[in-house]
Protein backbone atom coordinates (compact mmCIF):
# COMPACT_ATOMS: atom_id res chain seq x y z
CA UNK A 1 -23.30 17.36 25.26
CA UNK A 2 -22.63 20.73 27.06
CA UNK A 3 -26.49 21.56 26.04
CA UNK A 4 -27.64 18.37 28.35
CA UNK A 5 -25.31 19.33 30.77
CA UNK A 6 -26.74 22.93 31.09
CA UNK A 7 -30.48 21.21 30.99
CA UNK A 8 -29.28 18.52 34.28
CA UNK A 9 -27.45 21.51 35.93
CA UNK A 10 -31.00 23.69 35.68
CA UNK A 11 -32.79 20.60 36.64
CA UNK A 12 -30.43 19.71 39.51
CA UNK A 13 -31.18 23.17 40.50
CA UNK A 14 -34.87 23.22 40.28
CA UNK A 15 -35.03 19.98 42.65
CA UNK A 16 -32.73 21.60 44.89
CA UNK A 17 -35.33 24.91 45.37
CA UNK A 18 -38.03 22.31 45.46
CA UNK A 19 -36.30 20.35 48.30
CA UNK A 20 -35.97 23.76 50.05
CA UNK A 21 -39.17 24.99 49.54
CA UNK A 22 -41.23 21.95 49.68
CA UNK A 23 -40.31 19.30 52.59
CA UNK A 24 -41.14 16.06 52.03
CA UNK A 25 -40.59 12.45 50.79
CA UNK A 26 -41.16 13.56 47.10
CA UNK A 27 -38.58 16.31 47.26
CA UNK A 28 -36.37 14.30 48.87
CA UNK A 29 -36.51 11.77 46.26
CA UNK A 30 -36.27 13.83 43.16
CA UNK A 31 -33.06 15.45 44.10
CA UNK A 32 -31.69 11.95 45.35
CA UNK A 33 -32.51 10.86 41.68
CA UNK A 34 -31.24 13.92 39.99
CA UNK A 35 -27.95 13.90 42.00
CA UNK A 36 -27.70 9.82 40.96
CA UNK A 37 -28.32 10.77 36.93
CA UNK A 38 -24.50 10.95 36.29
CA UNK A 39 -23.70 7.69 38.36
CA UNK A 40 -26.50 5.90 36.77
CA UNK A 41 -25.75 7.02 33.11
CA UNK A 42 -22.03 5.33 33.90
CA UNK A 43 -23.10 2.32 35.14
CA UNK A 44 -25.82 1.74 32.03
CA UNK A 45 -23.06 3.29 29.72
CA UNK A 46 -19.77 1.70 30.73
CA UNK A 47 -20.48 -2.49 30.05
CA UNK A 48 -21.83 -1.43 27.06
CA UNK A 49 -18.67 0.44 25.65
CA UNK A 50 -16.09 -1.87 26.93
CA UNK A 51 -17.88 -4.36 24.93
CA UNK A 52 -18.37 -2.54 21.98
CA UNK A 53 -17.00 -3.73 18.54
CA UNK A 54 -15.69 -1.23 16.49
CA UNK A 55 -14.32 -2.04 12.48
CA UNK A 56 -13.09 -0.71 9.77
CA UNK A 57 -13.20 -2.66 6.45
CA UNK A 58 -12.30 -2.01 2.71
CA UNK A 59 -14.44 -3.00 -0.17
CA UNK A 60 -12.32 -3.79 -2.18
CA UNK A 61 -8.71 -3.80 -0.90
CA UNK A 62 -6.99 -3.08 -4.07
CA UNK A 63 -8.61 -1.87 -7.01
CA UNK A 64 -6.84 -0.40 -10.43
CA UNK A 65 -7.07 3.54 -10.70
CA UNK A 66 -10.71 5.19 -11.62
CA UNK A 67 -12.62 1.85 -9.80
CA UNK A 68 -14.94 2.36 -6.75
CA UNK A 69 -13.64 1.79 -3.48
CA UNK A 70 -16.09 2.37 -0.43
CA UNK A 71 -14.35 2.42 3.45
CA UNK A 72 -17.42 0.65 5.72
CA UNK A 73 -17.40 1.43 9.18
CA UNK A 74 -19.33 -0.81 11.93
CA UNK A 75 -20.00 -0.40 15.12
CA UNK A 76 -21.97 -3.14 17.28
CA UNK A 77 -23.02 -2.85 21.07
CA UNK A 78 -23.82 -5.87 23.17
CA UNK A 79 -27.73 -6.90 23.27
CA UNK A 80 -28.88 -4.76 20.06
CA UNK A 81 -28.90 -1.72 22.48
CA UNK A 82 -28.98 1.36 20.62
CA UNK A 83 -26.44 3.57 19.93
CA UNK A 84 -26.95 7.13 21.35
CA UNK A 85 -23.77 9.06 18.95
CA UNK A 86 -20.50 8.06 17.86
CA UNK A 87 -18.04 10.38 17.19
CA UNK A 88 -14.26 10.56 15.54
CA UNK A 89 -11.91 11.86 13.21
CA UNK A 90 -11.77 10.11 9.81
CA UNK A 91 -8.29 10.90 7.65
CA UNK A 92 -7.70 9.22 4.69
CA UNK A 93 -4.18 9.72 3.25
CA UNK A 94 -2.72 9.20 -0.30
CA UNK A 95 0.81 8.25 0.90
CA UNK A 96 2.15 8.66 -2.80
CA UNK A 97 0.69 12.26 -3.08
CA UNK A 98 0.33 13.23 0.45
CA UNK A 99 -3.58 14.15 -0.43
CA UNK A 100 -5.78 14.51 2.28
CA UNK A 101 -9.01 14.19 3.31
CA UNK A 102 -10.22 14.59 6.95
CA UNK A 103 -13.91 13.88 7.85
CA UNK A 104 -15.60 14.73 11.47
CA UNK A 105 -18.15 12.11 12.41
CA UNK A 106 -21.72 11.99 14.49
CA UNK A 107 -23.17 9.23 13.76
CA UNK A 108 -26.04 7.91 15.44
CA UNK A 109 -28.19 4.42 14.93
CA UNK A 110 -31.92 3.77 16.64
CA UNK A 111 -30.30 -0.06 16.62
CA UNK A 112 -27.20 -1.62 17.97
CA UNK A 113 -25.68 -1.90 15.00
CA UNK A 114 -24.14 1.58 13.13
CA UNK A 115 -22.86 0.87 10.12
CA UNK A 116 -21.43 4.02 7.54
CA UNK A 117 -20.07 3.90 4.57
CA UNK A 118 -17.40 6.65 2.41
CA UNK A 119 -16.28 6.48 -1.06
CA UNK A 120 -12.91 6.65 -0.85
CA UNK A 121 -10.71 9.16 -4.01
CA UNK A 122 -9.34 6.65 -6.28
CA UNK A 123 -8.55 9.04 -9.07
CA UNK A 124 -4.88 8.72 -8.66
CA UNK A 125 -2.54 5.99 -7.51
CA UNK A 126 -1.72 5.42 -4.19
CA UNK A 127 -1.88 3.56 -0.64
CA UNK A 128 -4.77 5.07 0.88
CA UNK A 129 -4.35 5.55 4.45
CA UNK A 130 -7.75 5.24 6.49
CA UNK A 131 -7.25 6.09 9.83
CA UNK A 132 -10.02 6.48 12.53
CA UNK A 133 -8.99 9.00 15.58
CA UNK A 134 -10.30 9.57 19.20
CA UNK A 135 -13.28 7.00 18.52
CA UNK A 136 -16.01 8.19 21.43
CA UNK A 137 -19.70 6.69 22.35
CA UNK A 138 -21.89 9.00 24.28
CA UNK A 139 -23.68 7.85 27.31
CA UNK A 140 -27.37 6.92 26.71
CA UNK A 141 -28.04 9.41 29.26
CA UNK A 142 -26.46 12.04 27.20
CA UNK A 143 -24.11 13.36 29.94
CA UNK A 144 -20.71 11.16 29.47
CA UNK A 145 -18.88 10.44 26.50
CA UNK A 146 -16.64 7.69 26.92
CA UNK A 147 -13.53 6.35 24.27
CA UNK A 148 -13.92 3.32 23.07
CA UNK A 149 -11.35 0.23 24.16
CA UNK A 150 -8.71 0.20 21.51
CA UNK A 151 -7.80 3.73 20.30
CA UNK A 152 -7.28 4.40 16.82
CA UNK A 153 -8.18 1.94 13.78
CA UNK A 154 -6.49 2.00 10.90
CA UNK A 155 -6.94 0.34 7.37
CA UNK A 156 -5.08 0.64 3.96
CA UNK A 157 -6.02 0.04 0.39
CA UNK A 158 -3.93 -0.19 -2.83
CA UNK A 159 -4.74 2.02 -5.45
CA UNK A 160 -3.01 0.22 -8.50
CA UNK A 161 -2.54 1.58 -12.31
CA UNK A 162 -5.17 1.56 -14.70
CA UNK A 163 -5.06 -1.66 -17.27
CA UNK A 164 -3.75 -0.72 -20.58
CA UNK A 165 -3.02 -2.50 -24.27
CA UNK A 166 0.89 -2.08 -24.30
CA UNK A 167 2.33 -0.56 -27.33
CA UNK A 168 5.38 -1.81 -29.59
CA UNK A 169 8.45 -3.08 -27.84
CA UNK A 170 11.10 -0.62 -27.21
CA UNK A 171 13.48 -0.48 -30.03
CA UNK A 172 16.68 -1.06 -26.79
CA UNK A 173 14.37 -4.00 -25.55
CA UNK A 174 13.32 -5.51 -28.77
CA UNK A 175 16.08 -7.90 -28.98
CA UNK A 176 15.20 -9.77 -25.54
CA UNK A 177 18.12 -11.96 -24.68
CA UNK A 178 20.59 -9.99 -27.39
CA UNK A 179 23.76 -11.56 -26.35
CA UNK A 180 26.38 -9.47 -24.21
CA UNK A 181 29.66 -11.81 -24.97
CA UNK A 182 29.76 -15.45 -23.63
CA UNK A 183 30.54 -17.27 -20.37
CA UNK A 184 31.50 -20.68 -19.44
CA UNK A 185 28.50 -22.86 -18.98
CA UNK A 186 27.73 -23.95 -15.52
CA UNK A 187 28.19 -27.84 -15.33
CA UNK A 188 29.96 -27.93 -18.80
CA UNK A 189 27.96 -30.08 -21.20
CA UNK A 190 28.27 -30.84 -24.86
CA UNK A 191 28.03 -27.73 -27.11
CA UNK A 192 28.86 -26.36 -30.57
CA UNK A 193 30.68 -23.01 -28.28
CA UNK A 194 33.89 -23.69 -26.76
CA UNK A 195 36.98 -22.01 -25.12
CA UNK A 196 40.35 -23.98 -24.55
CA UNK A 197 41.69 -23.32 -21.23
CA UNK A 198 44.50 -25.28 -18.68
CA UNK A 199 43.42 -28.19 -16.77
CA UNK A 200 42.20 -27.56 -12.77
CA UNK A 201 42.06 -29.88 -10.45
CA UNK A 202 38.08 -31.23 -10.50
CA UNK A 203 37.67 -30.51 -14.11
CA UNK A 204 35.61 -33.88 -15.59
CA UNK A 205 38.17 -36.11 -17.75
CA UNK A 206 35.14 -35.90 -20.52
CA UNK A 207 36.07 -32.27 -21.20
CA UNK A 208 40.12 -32.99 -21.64
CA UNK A 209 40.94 -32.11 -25.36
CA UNK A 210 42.58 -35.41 -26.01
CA UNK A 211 44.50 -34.97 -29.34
CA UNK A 212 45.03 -31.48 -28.57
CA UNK A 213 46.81 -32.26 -24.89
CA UNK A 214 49.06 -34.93 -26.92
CA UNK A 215 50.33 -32.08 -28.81
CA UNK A 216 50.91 -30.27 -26.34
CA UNK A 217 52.28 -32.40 -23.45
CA UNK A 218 49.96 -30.93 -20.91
CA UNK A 219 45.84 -31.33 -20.80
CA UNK A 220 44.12 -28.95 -21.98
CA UNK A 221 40.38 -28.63 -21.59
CA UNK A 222 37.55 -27.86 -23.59
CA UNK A 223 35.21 -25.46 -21.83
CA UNK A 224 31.69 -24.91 -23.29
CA UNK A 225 30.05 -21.53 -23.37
CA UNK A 226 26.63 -19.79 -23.61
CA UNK A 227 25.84 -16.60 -24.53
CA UNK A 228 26.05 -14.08 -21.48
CA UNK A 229 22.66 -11.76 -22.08
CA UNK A 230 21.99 -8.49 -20.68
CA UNK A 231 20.15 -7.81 -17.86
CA UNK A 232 16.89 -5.68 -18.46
CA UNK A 233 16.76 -2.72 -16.84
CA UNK A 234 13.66 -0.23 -16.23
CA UNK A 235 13.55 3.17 -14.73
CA UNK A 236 11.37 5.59 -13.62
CA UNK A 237 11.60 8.76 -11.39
CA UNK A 238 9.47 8.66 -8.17
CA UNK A 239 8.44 12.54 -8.49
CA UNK A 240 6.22 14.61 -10.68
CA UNK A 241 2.66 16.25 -10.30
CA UNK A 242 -0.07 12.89 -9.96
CA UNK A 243 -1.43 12.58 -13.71
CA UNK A 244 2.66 12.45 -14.50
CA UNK A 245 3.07 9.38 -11.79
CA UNK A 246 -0.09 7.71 -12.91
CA UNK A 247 0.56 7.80 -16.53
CA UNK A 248 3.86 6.69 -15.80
CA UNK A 249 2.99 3.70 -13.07
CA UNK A 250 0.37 2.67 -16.20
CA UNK A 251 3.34 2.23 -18.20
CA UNK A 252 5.37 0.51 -16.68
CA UNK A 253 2.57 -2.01 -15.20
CA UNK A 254 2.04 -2.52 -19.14
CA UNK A 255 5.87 -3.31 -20.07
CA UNK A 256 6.49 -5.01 -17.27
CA UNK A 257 3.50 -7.76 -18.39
CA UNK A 258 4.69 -7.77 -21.90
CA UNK A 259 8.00 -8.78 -20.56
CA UNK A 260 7.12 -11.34 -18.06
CA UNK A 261 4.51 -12.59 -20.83
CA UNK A 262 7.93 -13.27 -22.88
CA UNK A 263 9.38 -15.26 -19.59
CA UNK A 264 11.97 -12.47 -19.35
CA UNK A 265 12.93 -11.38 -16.16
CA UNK A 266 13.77 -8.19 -15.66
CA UNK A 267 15.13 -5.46 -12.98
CA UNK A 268 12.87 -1.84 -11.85
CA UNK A 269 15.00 1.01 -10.31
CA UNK A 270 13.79 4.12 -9.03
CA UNK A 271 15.95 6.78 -7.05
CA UNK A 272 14.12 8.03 -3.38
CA UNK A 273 13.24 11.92 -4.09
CA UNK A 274 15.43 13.20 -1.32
CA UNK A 275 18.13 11.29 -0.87
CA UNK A 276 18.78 9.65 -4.08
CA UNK A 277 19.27 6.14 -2.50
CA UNK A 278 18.09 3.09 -5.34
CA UNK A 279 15.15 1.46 -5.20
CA UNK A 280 15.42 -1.82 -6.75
CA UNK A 281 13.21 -4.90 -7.33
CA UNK A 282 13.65 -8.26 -9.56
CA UNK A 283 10.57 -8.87 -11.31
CA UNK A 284 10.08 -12.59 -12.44
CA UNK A 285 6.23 -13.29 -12.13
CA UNK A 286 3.16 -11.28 -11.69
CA UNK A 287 3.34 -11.54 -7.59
CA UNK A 288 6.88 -9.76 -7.70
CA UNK A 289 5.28 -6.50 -10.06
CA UNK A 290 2.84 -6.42 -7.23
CA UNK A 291 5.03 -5.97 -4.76
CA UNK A 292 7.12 -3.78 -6.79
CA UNK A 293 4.53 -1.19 -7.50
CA UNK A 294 3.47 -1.17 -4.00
CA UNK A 295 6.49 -0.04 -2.23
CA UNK A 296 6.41 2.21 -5.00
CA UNK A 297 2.78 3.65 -4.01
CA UNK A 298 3.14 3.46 -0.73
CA UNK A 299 6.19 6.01 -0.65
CA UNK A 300 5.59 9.71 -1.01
CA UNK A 301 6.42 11.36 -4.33
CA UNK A 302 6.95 15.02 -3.98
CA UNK A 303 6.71 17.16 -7.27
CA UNK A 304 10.64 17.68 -7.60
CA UNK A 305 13.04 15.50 -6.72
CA UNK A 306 16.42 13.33 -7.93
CA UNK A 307 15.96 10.88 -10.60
CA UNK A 308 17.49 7.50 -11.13
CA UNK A 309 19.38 8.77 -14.05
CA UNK A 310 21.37 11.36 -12.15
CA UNK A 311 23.59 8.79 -10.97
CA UNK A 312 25.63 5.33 -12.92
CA UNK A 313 23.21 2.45 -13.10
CA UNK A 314 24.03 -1.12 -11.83
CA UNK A 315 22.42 -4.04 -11.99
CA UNK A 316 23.93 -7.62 -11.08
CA UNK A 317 25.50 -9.92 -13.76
CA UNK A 318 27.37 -6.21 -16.12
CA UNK A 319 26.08 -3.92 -17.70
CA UNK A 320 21.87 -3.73 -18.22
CA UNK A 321 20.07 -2.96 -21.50
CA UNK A 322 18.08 0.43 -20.15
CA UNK A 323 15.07 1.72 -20.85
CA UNK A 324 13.46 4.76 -18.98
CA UNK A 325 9.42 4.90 -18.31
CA UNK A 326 8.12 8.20 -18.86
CA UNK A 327 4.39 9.29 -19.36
CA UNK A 328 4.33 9.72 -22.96
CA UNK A 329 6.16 6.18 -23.49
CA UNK A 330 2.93 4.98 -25.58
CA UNK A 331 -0.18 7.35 -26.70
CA UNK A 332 -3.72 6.21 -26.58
CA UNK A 333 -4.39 2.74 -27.26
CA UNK A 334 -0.90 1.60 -26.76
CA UNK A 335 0.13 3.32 -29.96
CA UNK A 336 3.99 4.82 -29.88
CA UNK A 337 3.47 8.76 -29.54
């Protein structure tokens, strides 16, 4: 742009000497209409970039690790006019590794439709942070370059873990619902499990211990158990160098299945980097593992940090059975390493 402006200025200059030299209606009228250039390219410019539609779109908007992923930018103008350049700043930001990629654009389209697309990195997990900065459309005239309505754009896309063929069952989570004592049942019901205990007020009269309560003068109450099982626990740090956090995040995407394919809920934990405050989700269906490993991705996971196992572990309902994800969990093929 500061090329045209040096070409108007000489030829603002040139009708100005003509003017002088040359008196006339044609002199007159060439410096009128080099004087009016800038007012002209606003008013031809202006409707057209106030109703300008600018987008940004994912294809697609999550994807597992390695897949394609392709960021499509389109820009339409009013009446198929054409557009003269677009310019901007294009960052796109893994917000688990804090990798970054920042791309200058001028793009220009003989239409009025610009449409550009970029393959975004999808070699490690992540949320991938597209943002589009200082979006600007240059006058047709060349001369002004005015921002478009709307300021920066923004779009994200979820960069899951890879599929894989889990291996065998952790030996601590191979006996899924191993029993961790007994509690009364909720509601009571008939059962082969029982504990006596004194009568409270409320208790159902089906429950009293009849023959026993005769022998002892006071009611006495059968209560029925069930076995009290152990909450599963998994863990995995949030720090490490990328092929460490995406072997690990395959991992546990893998158990986590093989679990919920059993119907067995079960509990993730992870300990923030710097402050060491838990992380914790309940995962009982596939839509809860997706939200789990999101706010996982979409936190930043610096190469050293505290782990989850610096500190005591609790989960609700006593004391979890634990298991802790790490990279080399299962070798190739979902063998055990």
């Amino acid at each position: 742009m500061v090329r045209r402006w040096i070409l108007y200025l000489l030829a603002l200059l040139g009708g100005g000497l003509f003017f002088l030299c040359f008196e006339g209606y044609v002199s007159l009228f060439l410096l009128a209409l080099l004087l009016g250039l800038p007012l002209l390219s606003l008013a031809l410019s202006l409707p057209a970039v106030l109703l300008a539609k600018l987008t940004l779109s994912l294809q697609p908007g999550r994807l597992a690790r390695g897949g394609a992923c392709t960021l499509k930018l389109t820009l339409r103008l009013p009446l198929g006019l054409p557009v003269a350049r677009f310019s901007g700043r294009l960052t796109v930001l893994n917000a688990l590794t804090g990798e970054r990629q920042v791309h200058r654009l001028r793009l220009r389209a003989p239409g009025g439709v610009l449409e550009a697309s970029f393959p975004l990195p999808t070699e490690h997990c992540g949320a991938l942070l597209c943002t589009l900065e200082r979006p600007r459309l240059l006058g047709w005239l060349g001369l002004l370059s005015f921002p478009l309505p709307g300021g920066t754009r923004a779009a994200r896309a979820w960069v899951r873990p890879a599929p894989m063929a889990p291996g065998p069952l952790p030996n601590v989570l191979a006996g899924l619902g191993m029993e961790g004592g007994w509690k009364p049942r909720p509601g009571g019901g008939p059962g082969e499990d029982y504990d006596l205990r004194e009568y409270r007020p409320g208790d159902l009269l089906r429950s009293v211990h009849w023959k026993l309560s005769s022998k002892r003068d006071e009611l006495v109450v059968r209560e029925t158990l069930e076995p009290r099982r152990s909450t599963l626990l998994l863990t995995l740090d949030h720090f490490g160098p990328p092929q460490e956090l995406d072997a690990a995040l395959d991992r546990l995407q893998a158990l986590s299945r093989l679990l919920l394919e059993k119907e067995t809920p079960h509990v993730v934990q992870w300990a923030r980097p710097e402050s060491g405050e838990i992380v914790a989700h309940t995962l009982a269906g596939e839509q809860d593992l997706q939200r789990c490993l999101e706010d996982f991705l979409r936190q930043r996971a610096p190469l050293e940090g505290r782990s989850v196992l610096d500190g005591p572990l609790e989960v609700p309902g006593g004391p979890p059975r634990h298991f802790h994800i790490t990279p080399s969990l299962w070798g190739a093929g979902g063998d055990r390493p």
